[in-house]
PDB file of N, CA and C in Angstrom:
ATOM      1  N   UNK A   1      18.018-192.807 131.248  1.00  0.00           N
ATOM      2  CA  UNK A   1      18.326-191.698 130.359  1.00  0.00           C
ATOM      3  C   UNK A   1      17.810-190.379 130.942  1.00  0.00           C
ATOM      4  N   UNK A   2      16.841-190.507 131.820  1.00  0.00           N
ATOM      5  CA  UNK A   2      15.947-189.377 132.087  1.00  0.00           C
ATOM      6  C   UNK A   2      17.168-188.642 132.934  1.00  0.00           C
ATOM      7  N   UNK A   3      17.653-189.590 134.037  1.00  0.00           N
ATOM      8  CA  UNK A   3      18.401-188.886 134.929  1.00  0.00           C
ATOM      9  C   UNK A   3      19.944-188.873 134.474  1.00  0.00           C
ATOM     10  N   UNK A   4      20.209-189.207 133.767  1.00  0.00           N
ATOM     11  CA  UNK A   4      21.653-188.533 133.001  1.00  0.00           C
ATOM     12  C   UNK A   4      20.840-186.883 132.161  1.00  0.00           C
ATOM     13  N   UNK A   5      19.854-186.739 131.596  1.00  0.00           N
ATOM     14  CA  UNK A   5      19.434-185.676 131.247  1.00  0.00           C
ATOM     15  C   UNK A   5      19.290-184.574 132.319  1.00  0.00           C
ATOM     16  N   UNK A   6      19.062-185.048 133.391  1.00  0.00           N
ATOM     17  CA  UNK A   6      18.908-184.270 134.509  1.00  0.00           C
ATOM     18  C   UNK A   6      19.504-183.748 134.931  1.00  0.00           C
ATOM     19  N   UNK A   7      20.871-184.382 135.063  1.00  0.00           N
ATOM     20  CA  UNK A   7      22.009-184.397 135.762  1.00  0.00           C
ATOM     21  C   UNK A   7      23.000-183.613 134.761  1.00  0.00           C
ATOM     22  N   UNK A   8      22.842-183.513 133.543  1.00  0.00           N
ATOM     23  CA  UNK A   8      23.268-182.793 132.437  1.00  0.00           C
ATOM     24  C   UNK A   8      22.644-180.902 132.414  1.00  0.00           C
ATOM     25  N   UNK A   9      21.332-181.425 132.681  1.00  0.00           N
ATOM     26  CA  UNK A   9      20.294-179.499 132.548  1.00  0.00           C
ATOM     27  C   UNK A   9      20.956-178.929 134.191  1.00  0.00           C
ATOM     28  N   UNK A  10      21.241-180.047 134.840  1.00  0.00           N
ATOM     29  CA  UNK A  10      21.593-179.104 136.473  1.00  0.00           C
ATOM     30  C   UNK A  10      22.827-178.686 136.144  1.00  0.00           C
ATOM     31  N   UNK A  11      23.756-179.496 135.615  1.00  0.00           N
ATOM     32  CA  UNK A  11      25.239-178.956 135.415  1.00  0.00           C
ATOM     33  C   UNK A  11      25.141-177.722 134.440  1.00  0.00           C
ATOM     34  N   UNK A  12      24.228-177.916 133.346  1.00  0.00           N
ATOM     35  CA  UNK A  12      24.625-176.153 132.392  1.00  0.00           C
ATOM     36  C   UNK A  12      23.882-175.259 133.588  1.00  0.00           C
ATOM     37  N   UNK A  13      22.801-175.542 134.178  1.00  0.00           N
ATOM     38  CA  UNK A  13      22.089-174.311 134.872  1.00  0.00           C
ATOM     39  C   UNK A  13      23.085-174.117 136.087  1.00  0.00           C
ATOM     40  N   UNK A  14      24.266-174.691 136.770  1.00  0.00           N
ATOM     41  CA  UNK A  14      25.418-174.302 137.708  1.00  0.00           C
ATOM     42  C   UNK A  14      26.579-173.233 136.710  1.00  0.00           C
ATOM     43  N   UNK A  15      26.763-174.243 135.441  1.00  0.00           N
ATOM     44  CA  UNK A  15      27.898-173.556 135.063  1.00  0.00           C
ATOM     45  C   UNK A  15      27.607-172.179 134.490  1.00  0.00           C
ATOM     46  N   UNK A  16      26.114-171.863 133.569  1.00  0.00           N
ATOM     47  CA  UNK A  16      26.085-170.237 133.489  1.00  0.00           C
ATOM     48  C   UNK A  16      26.026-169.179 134.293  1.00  0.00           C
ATOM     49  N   UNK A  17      25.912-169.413 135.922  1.00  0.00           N
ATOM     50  CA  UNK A  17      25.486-168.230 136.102  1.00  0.00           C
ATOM     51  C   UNK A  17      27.279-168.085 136.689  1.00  0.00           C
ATOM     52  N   UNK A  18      28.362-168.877 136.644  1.00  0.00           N
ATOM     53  CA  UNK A  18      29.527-168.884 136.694  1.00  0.00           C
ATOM     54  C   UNK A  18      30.225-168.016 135.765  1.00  0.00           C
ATOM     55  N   UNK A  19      30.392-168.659 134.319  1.00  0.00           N
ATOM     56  CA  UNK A  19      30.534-168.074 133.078  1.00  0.00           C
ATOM     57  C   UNK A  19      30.578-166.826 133.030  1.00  0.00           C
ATOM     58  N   UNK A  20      29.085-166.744 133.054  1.00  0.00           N
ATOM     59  CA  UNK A  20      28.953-165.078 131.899  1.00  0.00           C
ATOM     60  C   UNK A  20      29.709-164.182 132.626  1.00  0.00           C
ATOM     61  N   UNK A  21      29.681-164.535 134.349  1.00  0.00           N
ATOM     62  CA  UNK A  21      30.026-162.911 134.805  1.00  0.00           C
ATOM     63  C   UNK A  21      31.724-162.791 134.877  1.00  0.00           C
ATOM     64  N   UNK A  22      31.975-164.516 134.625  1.00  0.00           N
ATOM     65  CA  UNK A  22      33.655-164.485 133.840  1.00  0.00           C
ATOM     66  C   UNK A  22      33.872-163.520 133.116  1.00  0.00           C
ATOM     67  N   UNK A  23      33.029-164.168 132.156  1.00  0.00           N
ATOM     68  CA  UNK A  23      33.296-164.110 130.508  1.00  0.00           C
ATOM     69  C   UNK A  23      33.419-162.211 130.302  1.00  0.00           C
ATOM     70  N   UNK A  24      32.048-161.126 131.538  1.00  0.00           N
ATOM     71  CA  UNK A  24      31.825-160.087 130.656  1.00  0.00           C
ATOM     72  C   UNK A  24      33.322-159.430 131.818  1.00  0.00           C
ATOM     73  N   UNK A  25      33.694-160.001 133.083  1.00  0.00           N
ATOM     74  CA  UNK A  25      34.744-159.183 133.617  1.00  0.00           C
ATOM     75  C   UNK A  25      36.191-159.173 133.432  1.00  0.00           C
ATOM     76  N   UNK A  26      36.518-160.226 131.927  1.00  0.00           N
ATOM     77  CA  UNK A  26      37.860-160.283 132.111  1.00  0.00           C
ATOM     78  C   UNK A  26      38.048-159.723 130.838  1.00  0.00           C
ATOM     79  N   UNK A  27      37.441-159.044 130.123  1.00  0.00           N
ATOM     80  CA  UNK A  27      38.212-158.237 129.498  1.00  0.00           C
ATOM     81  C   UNK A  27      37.544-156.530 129.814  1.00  0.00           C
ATOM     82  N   UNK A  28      37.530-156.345 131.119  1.00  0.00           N
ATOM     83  CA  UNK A  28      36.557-154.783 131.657  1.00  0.00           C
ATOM     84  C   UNK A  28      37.730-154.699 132.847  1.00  0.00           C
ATOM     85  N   UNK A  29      38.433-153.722 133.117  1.00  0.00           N
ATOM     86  CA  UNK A  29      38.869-153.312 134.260  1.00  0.00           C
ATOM     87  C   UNK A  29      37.897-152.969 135.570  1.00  0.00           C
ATOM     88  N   UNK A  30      38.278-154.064 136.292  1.00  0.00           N
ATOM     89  CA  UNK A  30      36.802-153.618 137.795  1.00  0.00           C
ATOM     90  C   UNK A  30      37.686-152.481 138.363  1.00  0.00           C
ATOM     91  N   UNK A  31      36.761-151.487 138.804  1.00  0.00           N
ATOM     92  CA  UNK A  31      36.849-150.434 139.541  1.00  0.00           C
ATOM     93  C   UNK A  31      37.716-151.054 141.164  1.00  0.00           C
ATOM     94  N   UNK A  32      38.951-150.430 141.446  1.00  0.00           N
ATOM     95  CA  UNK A  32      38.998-150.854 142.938  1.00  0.00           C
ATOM     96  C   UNK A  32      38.276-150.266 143.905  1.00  0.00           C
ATOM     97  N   UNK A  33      37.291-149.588 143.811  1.00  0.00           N
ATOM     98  CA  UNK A  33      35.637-149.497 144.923  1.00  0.00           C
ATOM     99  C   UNK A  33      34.956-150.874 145.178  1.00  0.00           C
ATOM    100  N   UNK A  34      35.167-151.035 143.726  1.00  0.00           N
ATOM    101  CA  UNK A  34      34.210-152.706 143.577  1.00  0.00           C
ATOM    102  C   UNK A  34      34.863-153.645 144.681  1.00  0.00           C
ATOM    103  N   UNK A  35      36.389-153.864 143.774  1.00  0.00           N
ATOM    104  CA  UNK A  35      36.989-154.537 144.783  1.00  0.00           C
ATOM    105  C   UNK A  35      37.149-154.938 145.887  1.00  0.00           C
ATOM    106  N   UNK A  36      37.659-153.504 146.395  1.00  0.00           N
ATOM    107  CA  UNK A  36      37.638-153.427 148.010  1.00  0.00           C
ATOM    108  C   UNK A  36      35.686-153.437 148.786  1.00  0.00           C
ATOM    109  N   UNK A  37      34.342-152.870 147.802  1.00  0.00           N
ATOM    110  CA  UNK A  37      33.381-153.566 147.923  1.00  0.00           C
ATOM    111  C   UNK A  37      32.988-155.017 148.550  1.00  0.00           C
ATOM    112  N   UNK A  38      33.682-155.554 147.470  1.00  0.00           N
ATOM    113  CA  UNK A  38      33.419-157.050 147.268  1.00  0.00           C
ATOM    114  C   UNK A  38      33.991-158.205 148.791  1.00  0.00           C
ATOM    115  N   UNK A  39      35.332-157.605 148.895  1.00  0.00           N
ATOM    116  CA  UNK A  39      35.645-157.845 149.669  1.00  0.00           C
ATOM    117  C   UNK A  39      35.050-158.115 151.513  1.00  0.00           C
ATOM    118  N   UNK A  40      34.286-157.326 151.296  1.00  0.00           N
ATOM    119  CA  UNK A  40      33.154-157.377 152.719  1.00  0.00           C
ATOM    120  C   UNK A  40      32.002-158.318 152.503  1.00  0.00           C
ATOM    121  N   UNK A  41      31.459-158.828 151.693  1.00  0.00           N
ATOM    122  CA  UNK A  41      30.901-160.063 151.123  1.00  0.00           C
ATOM    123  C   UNK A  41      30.894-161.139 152.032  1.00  0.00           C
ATOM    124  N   UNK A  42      32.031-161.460 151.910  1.00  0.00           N
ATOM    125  CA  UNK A  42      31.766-163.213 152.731  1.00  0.00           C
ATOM    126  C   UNK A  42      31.694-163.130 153.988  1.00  0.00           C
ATOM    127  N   UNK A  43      32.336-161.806 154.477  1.00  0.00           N
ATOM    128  CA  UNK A  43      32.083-161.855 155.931  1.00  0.00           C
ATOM    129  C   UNK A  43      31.051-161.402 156.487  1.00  0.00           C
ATOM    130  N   UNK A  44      29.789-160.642 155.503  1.00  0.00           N
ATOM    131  CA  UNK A  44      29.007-160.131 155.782  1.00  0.00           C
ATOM    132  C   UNK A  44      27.828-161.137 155.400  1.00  0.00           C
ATOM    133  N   UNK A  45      28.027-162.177 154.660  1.00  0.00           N
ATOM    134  CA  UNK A  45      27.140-163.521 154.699  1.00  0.00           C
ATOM    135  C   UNK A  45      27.365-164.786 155.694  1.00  0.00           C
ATOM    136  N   UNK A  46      28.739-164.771 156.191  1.00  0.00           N
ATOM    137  CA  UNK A  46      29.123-165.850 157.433  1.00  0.00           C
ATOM    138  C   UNK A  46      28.399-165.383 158.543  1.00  0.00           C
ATOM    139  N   UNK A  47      28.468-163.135 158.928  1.00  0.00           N
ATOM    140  CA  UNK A  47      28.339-162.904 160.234  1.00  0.00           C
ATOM    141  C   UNK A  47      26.676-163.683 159.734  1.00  0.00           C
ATOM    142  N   UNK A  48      25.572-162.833 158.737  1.00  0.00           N
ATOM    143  CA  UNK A  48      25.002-163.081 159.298  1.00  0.00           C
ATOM    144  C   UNK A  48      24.073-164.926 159.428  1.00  0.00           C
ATOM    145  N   UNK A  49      24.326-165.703 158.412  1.00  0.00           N
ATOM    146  CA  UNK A  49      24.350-167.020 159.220  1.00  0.00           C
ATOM    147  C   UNK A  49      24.259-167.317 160.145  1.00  0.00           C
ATOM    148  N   UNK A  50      25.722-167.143 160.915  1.00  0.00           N
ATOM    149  CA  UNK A  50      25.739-167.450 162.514  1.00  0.00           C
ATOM    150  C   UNK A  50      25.416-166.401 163.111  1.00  0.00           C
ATOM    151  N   UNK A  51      24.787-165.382 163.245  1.00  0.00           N
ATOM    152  CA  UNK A  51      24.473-164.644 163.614  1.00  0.00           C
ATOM    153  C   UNK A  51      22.471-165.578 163.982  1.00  0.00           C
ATOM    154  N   UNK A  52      22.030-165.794 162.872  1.00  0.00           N
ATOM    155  CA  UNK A  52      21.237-166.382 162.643  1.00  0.00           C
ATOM    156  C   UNK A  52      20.709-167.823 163.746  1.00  0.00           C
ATOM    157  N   UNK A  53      21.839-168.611 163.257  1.00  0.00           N
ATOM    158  CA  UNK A  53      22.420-169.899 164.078  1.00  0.00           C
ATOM    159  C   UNK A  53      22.256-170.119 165.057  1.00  0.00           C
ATOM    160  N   UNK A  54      22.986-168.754 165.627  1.00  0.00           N
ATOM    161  CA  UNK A  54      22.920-168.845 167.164  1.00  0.00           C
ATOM    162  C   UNK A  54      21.970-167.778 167.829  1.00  0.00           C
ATOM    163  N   UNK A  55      21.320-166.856 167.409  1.00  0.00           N
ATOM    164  CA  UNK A  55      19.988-165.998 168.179  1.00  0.00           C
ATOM    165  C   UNK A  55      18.972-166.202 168.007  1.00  0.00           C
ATOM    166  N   UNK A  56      18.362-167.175 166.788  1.00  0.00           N
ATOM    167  CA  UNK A  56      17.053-167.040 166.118  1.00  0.00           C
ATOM    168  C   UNK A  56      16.708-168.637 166.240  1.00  0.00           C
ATOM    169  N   UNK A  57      15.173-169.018 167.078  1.00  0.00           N
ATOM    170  CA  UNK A  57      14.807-170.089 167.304  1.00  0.00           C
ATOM    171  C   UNK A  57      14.094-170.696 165.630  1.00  0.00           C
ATOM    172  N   UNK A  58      13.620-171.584 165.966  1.00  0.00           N
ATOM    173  CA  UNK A  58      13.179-172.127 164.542  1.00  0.00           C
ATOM    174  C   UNK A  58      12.126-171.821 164.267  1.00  0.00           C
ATOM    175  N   UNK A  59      11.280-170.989 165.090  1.00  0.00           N
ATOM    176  CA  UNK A  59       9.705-170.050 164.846  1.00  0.00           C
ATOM    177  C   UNK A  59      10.635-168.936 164.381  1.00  0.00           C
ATOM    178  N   UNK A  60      11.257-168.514 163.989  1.00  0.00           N
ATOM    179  CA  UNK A  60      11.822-166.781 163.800  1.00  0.00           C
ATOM    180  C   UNK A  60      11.922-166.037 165.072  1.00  0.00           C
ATOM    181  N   UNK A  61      11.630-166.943 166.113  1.00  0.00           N
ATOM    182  CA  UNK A  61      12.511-165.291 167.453  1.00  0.00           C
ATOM    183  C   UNK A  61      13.275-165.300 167.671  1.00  0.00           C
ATOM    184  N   UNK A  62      13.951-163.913 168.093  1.00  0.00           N
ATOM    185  CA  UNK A  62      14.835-163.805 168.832  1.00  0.00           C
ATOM    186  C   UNK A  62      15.386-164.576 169.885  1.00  0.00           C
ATOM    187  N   UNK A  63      16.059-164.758 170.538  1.00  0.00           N
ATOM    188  CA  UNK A  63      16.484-165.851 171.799  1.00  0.00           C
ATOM    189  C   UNK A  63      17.906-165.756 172.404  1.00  0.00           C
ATOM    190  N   UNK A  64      18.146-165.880 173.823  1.00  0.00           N
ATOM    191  CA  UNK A  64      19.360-165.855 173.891  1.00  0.00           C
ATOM    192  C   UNK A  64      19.889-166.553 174.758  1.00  0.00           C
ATOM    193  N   UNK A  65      18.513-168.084 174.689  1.00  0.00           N
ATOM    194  CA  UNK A  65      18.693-169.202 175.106  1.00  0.00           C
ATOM    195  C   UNK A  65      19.874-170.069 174.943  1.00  0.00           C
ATOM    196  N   UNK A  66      20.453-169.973 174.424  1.00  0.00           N
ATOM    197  CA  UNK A  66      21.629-170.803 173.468  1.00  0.00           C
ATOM    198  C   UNK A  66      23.286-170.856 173.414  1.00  0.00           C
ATOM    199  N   UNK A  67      23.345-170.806 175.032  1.00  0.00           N
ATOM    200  CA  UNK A  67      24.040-170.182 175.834  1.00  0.00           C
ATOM    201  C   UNK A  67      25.310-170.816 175.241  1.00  0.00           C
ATOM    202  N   UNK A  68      25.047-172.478 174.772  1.00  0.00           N
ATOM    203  CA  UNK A  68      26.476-172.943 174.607  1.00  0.00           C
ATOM    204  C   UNK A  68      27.408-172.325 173.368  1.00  0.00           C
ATOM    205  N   UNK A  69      25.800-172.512 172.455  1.00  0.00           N
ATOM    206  CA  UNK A  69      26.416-171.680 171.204  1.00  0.00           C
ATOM    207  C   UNK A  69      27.002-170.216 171.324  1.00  0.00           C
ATOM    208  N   UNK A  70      26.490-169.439 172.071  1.00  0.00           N
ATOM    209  CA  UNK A  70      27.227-168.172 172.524  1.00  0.00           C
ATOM    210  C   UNK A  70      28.798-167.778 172.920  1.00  0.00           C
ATOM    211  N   UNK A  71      28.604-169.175 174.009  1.00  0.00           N
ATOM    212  CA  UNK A  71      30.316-169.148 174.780  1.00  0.00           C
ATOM    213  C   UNK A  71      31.187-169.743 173.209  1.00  0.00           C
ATOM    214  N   UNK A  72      30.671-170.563 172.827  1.00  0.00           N
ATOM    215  CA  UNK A  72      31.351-171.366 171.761  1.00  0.00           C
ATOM    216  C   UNK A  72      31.819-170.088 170.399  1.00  0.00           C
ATOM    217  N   UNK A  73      30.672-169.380 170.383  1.00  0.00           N
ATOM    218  CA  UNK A  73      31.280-168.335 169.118  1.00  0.00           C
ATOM    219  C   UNK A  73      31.723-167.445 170.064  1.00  0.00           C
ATOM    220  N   UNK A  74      31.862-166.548 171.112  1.00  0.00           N
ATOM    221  CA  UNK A  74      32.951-165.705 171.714  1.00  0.00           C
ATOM    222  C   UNK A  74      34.348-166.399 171.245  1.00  0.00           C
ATOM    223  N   UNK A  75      34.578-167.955 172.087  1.00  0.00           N
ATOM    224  CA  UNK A  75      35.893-168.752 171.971  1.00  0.00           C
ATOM    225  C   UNK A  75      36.323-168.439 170.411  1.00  0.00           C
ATOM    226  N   UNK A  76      35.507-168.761 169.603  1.00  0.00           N
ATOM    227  CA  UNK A  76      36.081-169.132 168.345  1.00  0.00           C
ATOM    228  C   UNK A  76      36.443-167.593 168.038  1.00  0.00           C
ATOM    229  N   UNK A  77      36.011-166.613 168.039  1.00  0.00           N
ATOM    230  CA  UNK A  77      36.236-165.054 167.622  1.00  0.00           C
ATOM    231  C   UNK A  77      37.570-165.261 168.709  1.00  0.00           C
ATOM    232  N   UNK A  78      37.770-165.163 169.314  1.00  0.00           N
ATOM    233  CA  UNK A  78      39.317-164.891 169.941  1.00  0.00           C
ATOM    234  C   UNK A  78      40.250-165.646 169.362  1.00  0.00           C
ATOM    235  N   UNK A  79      39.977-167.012 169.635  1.00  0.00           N
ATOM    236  CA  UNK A  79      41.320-167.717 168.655  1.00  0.00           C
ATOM    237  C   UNK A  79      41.206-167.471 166.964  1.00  0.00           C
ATOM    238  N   UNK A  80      40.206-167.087 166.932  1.00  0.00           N
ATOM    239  CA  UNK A  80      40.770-166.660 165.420  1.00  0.00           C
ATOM    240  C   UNK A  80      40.883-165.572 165.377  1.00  0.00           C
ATOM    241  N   UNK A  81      40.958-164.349 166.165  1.00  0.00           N
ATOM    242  CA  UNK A  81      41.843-162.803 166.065  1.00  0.00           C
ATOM    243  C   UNK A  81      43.390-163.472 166.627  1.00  0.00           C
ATOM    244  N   UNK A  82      43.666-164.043 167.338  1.00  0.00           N
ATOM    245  CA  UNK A  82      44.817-164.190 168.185  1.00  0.00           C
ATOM    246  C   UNK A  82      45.650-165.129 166.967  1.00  0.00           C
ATOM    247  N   UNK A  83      45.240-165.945 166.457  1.00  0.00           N
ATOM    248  CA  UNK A  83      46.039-167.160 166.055  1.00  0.00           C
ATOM    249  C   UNK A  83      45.944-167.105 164.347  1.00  0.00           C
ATOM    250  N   UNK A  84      44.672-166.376 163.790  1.00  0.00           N
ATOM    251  CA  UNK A  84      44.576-166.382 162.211  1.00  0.00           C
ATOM    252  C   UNK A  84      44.486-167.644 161.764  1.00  0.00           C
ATOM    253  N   UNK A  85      43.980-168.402 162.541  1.00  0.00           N
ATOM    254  CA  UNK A  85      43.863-169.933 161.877  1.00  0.00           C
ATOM    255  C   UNK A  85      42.386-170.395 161.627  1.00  0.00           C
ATOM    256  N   UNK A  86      42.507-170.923 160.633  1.00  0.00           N
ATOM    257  CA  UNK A  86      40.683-171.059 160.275  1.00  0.00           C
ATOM    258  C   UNK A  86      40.881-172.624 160.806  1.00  0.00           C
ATOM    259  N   UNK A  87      41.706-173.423 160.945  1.00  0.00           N
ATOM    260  CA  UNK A  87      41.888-174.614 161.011  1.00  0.00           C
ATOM    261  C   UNK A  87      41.197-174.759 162.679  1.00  0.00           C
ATOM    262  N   UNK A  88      42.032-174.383 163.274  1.00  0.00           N
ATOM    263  CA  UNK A  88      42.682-174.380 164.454  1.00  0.00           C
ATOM    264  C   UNK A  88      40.963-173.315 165.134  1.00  0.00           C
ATOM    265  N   UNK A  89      40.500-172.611 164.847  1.00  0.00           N
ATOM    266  CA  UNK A  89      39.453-172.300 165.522  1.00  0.00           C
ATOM    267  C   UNK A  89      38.119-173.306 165.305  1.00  0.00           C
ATOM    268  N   UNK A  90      37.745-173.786 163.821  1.00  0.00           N
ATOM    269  CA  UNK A  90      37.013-174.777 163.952  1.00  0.00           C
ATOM    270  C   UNK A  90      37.034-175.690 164.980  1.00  0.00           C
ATOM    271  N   UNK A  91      38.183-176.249 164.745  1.00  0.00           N
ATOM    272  CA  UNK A  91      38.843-177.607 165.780  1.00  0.00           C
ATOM    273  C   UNK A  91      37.961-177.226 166.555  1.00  0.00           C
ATOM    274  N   UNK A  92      38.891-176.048 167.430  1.00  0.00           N
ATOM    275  CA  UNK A  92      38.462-176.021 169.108  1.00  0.00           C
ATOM    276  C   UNK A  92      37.017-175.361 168.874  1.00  0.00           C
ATOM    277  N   UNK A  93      36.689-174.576 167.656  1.00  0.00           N
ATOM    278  CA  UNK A  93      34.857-174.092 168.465  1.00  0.00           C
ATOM    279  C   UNK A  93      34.208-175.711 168.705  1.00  0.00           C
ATOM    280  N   UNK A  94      34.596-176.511 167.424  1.00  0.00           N
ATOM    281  CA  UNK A  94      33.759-177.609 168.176  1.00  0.00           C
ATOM    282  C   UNK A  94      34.057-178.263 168.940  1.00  0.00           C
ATOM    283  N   UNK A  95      35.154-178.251 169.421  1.00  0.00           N
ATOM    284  CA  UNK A  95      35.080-178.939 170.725  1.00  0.00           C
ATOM    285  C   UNK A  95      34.402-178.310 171.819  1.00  0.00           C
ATOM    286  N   UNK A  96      34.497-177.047 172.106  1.00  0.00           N
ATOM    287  CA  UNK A  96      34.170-176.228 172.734  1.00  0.00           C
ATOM    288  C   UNK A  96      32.373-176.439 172.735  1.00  0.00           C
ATOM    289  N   UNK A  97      32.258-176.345 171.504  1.00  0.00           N
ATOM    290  CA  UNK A  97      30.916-176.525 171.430  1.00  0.00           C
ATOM    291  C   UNK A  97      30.549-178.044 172.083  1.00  0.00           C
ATOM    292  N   UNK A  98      30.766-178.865 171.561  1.00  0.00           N
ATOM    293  CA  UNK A  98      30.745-180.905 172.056  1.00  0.00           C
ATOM    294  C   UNK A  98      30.558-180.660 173.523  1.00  0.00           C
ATOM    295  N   UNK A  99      32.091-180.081 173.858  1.00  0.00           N
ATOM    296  CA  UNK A  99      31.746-180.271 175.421  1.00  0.00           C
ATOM    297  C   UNK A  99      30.716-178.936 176.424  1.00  0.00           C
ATOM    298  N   UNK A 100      30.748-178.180 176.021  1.00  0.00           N
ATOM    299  CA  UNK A 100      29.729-177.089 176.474  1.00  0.00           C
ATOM    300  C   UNK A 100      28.303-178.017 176.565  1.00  0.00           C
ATOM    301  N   UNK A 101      27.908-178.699 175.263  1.00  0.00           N
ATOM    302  CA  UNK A 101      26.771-179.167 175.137  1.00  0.00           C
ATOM    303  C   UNK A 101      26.488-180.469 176.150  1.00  0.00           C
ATOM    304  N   UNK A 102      28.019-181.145 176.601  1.00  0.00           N
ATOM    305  CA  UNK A 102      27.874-181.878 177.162  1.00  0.00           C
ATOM    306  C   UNK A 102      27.326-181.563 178.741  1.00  0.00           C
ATOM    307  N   UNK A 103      28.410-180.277 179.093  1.00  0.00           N
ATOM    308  CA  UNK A 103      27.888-179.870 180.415  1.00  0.00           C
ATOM    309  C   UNK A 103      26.484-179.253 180.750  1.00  0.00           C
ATOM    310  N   UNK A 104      26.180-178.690 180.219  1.00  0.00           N
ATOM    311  CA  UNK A 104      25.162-177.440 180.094  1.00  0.00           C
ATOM    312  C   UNK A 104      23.668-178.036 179.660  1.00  0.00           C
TER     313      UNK A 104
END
């Protein structure tokens, strides 16, 4: 019982912080500042991730040891300006990545 209770308090504490900001923006016209705002968001939490990923050792330094991961995100930034495929650049960064790691 404990962990059906558990599993019940985690699901309301996921679904409010979903909700409310539903609930207070669909009847408020968002500003298109916001919008076009908002819009820089995910790419500005992916860059910095991998940004992260690939420069920063697991003490917090800098590094630019990580050579495979480097060639591997150049590759993937080209085929995905050239091709627009999110599919199709995964694929090949990891392969790219697999075998980089293999040689290197």
């Amino acid at each position: 019982m404990k962990d059906l209770t558990l599993v019940l308090l985690a699901g309301v504490a996921a679904f409010i912080p979903r909700y409310f900001p539903m609930l207070f923006f669909s009847k408020r016209k968002i500003p298109d500042w916001f919008n076009e705002w908002m819009g820089f968001v995910p790419v500005s939490l992916f860059t910095a991730l991998i940004v992260k990923q690939i420069f920063v050792t697991s003490t917090y330094a800098f590094s630019l040891g990580n050579v495979a991961a480097m060639i591997s995100a150049v590759i993937v930034i080209l085929i995905a300006y050239f091709t627009r495929s999110m599919t199709l650049s995964v694929v090949l960064g990891l392969a790219v990545m697999w075998g980089l790691t293999m040689l290197l």
